[in-house]
C-alpha atoms as a PDB file:
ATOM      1  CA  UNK A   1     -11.409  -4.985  22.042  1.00  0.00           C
ATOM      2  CA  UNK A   2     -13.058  -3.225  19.274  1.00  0.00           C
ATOM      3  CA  UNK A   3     -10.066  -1.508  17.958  1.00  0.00           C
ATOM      4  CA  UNK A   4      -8.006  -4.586  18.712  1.00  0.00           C
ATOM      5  CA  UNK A   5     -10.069  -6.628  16.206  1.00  0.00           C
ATOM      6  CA  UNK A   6     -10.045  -3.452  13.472  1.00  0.00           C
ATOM      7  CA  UNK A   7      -6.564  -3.727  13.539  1.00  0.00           C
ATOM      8  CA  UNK A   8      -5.977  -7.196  12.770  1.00  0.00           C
ATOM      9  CA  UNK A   9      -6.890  -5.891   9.040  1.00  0.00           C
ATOM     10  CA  UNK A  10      -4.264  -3.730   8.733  1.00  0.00           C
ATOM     11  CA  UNK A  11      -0.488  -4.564   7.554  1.00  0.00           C
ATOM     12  CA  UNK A  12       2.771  -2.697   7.860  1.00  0.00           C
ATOM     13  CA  UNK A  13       4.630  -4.218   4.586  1.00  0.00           C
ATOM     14  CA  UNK A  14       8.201  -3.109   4.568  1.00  0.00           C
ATOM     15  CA  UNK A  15      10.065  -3.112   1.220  1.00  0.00           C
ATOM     16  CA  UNK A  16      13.988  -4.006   0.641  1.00  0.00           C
ATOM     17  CA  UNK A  17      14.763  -3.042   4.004  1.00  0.00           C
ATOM     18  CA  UNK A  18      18.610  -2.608   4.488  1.00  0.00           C
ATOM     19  CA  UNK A  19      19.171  -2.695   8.174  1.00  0.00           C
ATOM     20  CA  UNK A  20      17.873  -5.769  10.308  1.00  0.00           C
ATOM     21  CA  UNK A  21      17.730  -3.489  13.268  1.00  0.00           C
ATOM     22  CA  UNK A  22      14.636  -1.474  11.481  1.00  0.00           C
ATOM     23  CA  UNK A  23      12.725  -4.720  11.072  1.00  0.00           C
ATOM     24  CA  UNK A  24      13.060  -4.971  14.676  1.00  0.00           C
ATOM     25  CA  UNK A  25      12.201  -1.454  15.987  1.00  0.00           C
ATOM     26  CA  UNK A  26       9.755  -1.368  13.025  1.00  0.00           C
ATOM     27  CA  UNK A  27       7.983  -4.417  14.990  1.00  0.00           C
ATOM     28  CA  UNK A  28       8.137  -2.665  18.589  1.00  0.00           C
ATOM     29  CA  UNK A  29       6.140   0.314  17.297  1.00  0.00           C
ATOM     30  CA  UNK A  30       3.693  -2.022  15.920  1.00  0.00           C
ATOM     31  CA  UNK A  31       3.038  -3.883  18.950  1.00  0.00           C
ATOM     32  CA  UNK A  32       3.148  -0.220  20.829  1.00  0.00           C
ATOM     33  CA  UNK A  33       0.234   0.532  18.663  1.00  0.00           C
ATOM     34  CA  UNK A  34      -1.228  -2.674  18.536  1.00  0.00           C
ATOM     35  CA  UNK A  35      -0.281  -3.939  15.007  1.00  0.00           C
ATOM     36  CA  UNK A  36       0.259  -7.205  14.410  1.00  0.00           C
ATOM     37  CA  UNK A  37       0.385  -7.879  10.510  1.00  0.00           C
ATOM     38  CA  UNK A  38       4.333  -7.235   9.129  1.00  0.00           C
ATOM     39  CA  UNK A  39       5.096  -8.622   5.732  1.00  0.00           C
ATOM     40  CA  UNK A  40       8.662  -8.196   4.541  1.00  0.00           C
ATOM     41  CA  UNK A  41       9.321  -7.884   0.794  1.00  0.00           C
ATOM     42  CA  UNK A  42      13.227  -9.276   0.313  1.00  0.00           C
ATOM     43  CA  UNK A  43      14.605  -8.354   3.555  1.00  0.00           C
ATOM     44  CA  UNK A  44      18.222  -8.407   4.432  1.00  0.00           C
ATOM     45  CA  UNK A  45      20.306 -11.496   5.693  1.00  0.00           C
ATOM     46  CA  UNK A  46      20.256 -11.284   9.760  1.00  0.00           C
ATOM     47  CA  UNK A  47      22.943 -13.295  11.306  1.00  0.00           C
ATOM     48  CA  UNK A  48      22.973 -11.950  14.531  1.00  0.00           C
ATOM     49  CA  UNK A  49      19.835 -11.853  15.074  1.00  0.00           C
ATOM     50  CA  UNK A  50      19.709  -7.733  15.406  1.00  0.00           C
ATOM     51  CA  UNK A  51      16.235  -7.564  14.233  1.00  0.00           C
ATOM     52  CA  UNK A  52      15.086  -9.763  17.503  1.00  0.00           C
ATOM     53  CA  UNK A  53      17.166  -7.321  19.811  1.00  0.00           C
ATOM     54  CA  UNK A  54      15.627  -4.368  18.512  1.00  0.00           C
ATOM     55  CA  UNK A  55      12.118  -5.379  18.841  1.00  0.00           C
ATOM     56  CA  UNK A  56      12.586  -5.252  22.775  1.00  0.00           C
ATOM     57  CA  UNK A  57       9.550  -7.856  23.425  1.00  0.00           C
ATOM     58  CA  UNK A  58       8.132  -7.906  20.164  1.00  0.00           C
ATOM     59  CA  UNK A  59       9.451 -11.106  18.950  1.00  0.00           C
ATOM     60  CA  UNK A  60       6.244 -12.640  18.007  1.00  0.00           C
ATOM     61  CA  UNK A  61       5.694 -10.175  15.196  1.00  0.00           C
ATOM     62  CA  UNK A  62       9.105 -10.573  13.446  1.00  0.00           C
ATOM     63  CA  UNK A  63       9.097 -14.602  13.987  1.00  0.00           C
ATOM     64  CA  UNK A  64       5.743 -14.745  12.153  1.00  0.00           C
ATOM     65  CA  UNK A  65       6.191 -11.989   9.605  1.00  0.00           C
ATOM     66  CA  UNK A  66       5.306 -12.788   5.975  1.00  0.00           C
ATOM     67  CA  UNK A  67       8.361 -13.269   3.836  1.00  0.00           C
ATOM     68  CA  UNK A  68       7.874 -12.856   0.305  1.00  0.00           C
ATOM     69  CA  UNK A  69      10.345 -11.572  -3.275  1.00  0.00           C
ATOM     70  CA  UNK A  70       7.966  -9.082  -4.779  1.00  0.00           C
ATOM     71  CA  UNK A  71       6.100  -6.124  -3.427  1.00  0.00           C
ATOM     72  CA  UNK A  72       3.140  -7.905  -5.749  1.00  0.00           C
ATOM     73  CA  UNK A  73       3.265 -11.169  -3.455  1.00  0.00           C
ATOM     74  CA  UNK A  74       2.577  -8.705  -0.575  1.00  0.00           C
ATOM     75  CA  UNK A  75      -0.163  -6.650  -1.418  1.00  0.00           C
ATOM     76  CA  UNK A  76      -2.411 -10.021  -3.069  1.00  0.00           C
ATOM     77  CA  UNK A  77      -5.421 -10.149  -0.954  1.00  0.00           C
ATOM     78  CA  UNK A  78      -5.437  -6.803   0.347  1.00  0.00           C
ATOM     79  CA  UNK A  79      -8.300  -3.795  -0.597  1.00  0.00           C
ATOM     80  CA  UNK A  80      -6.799  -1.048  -0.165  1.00  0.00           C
ATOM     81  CA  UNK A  81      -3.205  -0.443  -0.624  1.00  0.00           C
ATOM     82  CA  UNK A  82      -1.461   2.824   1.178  1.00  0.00           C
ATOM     83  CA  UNK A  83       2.277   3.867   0.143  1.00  0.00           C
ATOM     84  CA  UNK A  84       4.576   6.272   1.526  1.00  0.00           C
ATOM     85  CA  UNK A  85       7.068   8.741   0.427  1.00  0.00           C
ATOM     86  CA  UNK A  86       8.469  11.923   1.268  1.00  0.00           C
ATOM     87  CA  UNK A  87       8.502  13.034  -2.507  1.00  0.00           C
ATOM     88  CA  UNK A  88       5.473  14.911  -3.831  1.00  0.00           C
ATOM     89  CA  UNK A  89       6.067  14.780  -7.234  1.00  0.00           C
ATOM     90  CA  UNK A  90       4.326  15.851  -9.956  1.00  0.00           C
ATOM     91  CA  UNK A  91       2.364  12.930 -10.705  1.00  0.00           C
ATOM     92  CA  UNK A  92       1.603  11.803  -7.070  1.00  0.00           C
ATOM     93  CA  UNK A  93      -2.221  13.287  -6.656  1.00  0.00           C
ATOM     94  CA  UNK A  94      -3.468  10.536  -3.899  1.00  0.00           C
ATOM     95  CA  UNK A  95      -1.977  12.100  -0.860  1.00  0.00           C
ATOM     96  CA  UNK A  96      -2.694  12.098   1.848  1.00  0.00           C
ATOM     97  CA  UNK A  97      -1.402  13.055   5.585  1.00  0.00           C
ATOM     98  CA  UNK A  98      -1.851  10.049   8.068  1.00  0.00           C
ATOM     99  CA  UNK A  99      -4.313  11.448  10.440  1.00  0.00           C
ATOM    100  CA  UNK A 100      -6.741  11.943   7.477  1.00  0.00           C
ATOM    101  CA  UNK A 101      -5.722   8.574   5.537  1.00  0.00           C
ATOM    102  CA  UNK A 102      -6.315   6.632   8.958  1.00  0.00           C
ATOM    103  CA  UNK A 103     -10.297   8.729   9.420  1.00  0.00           C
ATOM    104  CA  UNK A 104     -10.736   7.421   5.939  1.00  0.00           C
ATOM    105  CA  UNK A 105      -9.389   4.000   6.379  1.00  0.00           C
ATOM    106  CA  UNK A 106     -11.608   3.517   9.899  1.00  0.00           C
ATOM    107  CA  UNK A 107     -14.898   3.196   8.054  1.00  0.00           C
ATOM    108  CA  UNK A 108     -13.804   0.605   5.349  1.00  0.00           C
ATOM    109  CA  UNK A 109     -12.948  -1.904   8.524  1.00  0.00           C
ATOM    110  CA  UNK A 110     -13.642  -4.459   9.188  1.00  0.00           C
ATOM    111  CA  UNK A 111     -14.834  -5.654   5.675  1.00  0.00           C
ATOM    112  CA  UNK A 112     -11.173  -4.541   3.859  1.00  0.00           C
ATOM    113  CA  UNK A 113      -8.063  -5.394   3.808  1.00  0.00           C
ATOM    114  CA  UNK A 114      -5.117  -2.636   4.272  1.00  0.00           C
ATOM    115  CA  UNK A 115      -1.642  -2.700   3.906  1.00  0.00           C
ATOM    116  CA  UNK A 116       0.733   0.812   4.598  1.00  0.00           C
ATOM    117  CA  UNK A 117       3.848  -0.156   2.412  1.00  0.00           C
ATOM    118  CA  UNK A 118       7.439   1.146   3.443  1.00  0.00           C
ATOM    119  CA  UNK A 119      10.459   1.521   1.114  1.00  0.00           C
ATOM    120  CA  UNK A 120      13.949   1.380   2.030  1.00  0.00           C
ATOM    121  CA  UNK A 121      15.872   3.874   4.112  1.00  0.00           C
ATOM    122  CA  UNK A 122      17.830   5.543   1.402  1.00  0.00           C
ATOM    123  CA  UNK A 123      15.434   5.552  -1.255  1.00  0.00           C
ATOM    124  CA  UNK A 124      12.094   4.394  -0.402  1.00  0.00           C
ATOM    125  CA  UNK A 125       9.225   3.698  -2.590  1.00  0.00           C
ATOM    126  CA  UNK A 126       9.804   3.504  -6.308  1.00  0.00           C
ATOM    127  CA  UNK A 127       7.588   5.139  -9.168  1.00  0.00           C
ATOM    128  CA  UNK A 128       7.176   1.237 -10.474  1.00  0.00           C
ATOM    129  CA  UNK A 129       6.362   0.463  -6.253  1.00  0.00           C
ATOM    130  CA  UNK A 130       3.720   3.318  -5.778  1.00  0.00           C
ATOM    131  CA  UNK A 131       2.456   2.184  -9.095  1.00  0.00           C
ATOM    132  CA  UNK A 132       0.927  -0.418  -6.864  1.00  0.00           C
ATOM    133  CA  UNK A 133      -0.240   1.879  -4.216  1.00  0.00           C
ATOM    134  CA  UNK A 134      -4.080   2.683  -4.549  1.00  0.00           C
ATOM    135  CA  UNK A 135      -2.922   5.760  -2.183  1.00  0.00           C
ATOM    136  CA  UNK A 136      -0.236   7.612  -0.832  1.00  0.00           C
ATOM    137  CA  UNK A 137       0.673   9.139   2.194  1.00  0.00           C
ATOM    138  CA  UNK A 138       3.533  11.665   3.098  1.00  0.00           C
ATOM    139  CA  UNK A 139       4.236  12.940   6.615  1.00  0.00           C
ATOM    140  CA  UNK A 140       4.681  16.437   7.632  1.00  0.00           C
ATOM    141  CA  UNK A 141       8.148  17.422   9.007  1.00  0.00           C
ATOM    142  CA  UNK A 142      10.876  20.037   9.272  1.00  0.00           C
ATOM    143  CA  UNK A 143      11.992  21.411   5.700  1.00  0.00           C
ATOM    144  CA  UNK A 144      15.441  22.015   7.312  1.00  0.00           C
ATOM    145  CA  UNK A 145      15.808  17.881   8.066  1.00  0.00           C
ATOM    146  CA  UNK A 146      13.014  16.623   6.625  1.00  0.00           C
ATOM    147  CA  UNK A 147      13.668  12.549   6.411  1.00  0.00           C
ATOM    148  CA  UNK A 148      12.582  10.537   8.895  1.00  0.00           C
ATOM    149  CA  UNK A 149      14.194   7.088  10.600  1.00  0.00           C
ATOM    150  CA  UNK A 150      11.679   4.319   9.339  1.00  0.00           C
ATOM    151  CA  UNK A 151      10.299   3.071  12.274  1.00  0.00           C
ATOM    152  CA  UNK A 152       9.889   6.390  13.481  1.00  0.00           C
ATOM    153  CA  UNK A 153       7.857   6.930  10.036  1.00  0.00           C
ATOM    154  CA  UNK A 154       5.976   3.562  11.086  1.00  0.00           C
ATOM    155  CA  UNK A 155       4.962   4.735  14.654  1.00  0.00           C
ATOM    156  CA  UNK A 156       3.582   8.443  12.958  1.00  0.00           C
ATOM    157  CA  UNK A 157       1.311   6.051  10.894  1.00  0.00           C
ATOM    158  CA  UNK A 158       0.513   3.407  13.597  1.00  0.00           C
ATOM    159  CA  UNK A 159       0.016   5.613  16.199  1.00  0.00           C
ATOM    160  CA  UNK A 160      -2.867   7.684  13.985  1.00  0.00           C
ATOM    161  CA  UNK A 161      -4.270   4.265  12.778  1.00  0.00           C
ATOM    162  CA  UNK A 162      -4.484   3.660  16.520  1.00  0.00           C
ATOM    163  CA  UNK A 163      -6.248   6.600  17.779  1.00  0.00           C
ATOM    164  CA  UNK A 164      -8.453   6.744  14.632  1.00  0.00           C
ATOM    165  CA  UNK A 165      -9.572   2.921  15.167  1.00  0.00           C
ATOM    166  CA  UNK A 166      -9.884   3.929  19.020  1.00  0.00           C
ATOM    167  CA  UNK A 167     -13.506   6.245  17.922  1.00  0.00           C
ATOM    168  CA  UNK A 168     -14.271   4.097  14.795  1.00  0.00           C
ATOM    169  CA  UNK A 169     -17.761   4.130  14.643  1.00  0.00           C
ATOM    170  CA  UNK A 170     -19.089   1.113  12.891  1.00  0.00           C
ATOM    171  CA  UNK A 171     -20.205   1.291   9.283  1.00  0.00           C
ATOM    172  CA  UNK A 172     -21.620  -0.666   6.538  1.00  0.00           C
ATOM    173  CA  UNK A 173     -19.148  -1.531   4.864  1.00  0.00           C
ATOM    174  CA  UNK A 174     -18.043  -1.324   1.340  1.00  0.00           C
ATOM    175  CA  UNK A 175     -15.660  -4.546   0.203  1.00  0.00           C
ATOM    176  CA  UNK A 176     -12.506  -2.905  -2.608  1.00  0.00           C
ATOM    177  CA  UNK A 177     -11.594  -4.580  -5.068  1.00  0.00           C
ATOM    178  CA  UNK A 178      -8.726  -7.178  -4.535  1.00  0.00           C
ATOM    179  CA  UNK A 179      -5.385  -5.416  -5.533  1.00  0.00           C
ATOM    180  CA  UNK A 180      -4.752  -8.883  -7.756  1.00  0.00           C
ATOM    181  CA  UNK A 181      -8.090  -8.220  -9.255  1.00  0.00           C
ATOM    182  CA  UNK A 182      -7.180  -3.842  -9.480  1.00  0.00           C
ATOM    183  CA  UNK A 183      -3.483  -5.130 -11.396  1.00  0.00           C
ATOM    184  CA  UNK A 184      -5.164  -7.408 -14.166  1.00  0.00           C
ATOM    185  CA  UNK A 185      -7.919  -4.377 -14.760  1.00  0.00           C
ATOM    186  CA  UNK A 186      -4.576  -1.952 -15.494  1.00  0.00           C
ATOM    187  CA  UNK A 187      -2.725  -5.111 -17.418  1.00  0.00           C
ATOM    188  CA  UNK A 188      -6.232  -4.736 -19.493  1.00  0.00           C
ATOM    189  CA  UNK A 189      -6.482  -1.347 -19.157  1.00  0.00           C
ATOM    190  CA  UNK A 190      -2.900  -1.245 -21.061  1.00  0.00           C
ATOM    191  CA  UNK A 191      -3.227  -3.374 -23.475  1.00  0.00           C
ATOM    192  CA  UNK A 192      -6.386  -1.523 -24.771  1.00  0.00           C
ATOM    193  CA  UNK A 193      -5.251   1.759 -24.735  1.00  0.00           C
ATOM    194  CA  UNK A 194      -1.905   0.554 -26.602  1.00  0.00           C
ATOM    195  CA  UNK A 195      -4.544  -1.026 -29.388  1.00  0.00           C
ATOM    196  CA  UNK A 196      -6.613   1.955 -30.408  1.00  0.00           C
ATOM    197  CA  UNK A 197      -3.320   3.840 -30.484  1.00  0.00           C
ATOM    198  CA  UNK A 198      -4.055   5.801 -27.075  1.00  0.00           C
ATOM    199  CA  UNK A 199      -0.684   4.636 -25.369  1.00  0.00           C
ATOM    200  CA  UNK A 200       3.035   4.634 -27.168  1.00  0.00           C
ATOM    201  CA  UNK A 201       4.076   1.103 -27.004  1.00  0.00           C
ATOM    202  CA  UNK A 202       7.515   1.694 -25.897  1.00  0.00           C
ATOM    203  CA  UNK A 203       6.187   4.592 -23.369  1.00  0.00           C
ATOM    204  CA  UNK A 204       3.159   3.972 -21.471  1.00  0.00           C
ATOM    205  CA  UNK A 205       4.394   4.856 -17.576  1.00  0.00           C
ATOM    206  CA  UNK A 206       3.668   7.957 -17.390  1.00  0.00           C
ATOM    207  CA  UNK A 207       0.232   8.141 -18.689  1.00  0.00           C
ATOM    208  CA  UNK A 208      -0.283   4.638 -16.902  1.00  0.00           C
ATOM    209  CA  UNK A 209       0.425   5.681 -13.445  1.00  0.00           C
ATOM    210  CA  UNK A 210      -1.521   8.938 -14.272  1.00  0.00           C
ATOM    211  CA  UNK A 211      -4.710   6.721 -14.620  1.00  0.00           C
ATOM    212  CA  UNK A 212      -3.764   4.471 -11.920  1.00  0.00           C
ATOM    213  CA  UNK A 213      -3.759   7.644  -9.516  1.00  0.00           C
ATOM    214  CA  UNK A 214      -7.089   8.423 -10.785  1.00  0.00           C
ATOM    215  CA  UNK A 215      -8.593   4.756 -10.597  1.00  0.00           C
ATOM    216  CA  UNK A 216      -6.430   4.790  -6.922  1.00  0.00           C
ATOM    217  CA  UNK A 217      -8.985   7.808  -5.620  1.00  0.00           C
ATOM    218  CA  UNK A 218     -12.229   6.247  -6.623  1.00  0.00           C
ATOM    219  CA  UNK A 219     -11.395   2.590  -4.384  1.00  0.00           C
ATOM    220  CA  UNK A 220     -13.178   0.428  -6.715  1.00  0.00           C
ATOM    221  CA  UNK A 221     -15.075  -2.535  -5.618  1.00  0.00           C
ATOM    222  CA  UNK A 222     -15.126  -5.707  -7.480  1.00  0.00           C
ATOM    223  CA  UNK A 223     -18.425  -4.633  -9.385  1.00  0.00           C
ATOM    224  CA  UNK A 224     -16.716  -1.692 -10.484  1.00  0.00           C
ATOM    225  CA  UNK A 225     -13.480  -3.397 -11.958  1.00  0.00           C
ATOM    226  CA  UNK A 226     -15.755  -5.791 -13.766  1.00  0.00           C
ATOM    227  CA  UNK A 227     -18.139  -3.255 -15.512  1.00  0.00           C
ATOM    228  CA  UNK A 228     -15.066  -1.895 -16.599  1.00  0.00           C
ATOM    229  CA  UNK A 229     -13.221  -4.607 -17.747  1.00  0.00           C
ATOM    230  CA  UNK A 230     -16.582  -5.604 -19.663  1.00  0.00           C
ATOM    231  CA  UNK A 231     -16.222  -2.021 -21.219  1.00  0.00           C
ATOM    232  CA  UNK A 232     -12.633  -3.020 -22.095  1.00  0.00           C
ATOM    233  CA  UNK A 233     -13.570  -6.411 -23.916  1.00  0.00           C
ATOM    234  CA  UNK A 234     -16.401  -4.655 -26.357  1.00  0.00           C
ATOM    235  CA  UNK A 235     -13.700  -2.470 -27.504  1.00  0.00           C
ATOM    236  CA  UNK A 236     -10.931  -5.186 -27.989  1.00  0.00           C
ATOM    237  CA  UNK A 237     -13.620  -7.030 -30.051  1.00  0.00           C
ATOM    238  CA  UNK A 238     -14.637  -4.156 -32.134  1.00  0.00           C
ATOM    239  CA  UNK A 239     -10.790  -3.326 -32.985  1.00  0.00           C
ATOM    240  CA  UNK A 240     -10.490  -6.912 -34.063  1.00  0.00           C
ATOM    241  CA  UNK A 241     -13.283  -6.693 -36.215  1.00  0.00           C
ATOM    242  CA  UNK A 242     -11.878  -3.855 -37.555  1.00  0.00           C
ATOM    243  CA  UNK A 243      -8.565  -4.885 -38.393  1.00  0.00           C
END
């Protein structure tokens, strides 16, 4: 019962999914692993209903997912935010494998909110999408066929959440930050760093997600995001003095 109740914090949010059929088995591998929580950001028209034949029994989760238009919509109200992606890259520092992102996530329950976000099957997550991401995790596989099916990506994840929730001992618990709350800190962030001539104007990404990778390791709690946004207003106040 214990890790039945951990898990009721944690959401599988699935991103421009293509194929109906993926909603579907992406909902039987949740309810294999005891998920419940699916939000779908702009899913795909499903006539013929093959999302309800691939979840095999799972109905309930894909009748009472969370339908909203923007990957921003689906992570309000959640603490900690988890991408996924394939792609290293050389800006992505927050990585994690799942077995070690799900030890991690076990002691902030039940006091957080967490959401794993999926892109789509061809491309996945975007640079603007794991922006948004506090965290990211990337799953070990072959080098000679390295992409995995989506669901199949889902149950790697659920299936570690699972067995890590299974030993969770309990903690007390730190509350994050709201990731509403983390995204107006960055907006403020931005603008500041633009106004003391820190950030180009017409370039700030890359140095932007830089910063919110670092922020993203430190899971800030609401304290933290206001001591900083206090920081932020003295120095909008002294530029405006000064010019």
């Amino acid at each position: 019962m214990k890790s039945k109740s951990l898990l009721n914090h944690v959401s599988i949010i699935l991103v421009d999914t293509k194929t109906p059929g993926n909603i579907g088995a992406t909902a039987r591998c949740m309810m294999n692993m005891g998920l419940r929580r699916l939000v779908l950001v702009d899913p795909p028209r499903d006539p013929d209903n093959e999302a309800l034949k691939l979840a095999a029994g799972a109905d309930e989760i894909v009748n009472k997912a969370l339908v909203v238009s923007t990957l921003e919509e689906a992570i309000a109200g959640q603490n900690l935010v988890i991408g996924t992606s394939r792609h290293p890259g050389r800006l992505r520092k927050n990585i994690r494998r799942p077995r070690e992102m799900a030890e991690q996530v076990a002691s902030l329950l039940p006091g957080n909110n967490i959401a794993v976000v999926f892109g789509n099957e061809v491309n996945g997550l975007s640079n603007d999408q794991l922006a948004l991401c506090n965290e990211i995790i990337s799953i070990p596989s072959s080098d000679d066929f390295p992409s995995l099916n989506l669901s199949h990506a889902i149950m790697v994840v659920a299936y570690e959440f699972f067995i890590a929730l299974q030993a969770a001992v309990p903690t007390a618990n730190r509350e994050l930050a709201r990731a509403e709350d983390v995204e107006q800190f960055y907006g403020h962030l931005q603008e500041t760093l633009q106004a003391i001539g820190f950030l180009d104007r017409d370039h700030p990404d890359r140095i932007m997600f830089s910063l919110r990778q670092l922020f993203g390791r430190s899971r800030m709690e609401s304290r933290d995001v206001k001591i900083l946004r206090g920081i932020l207003s003295v120095i909008n106040r002294i530029c405006s003095k000064q010019s």
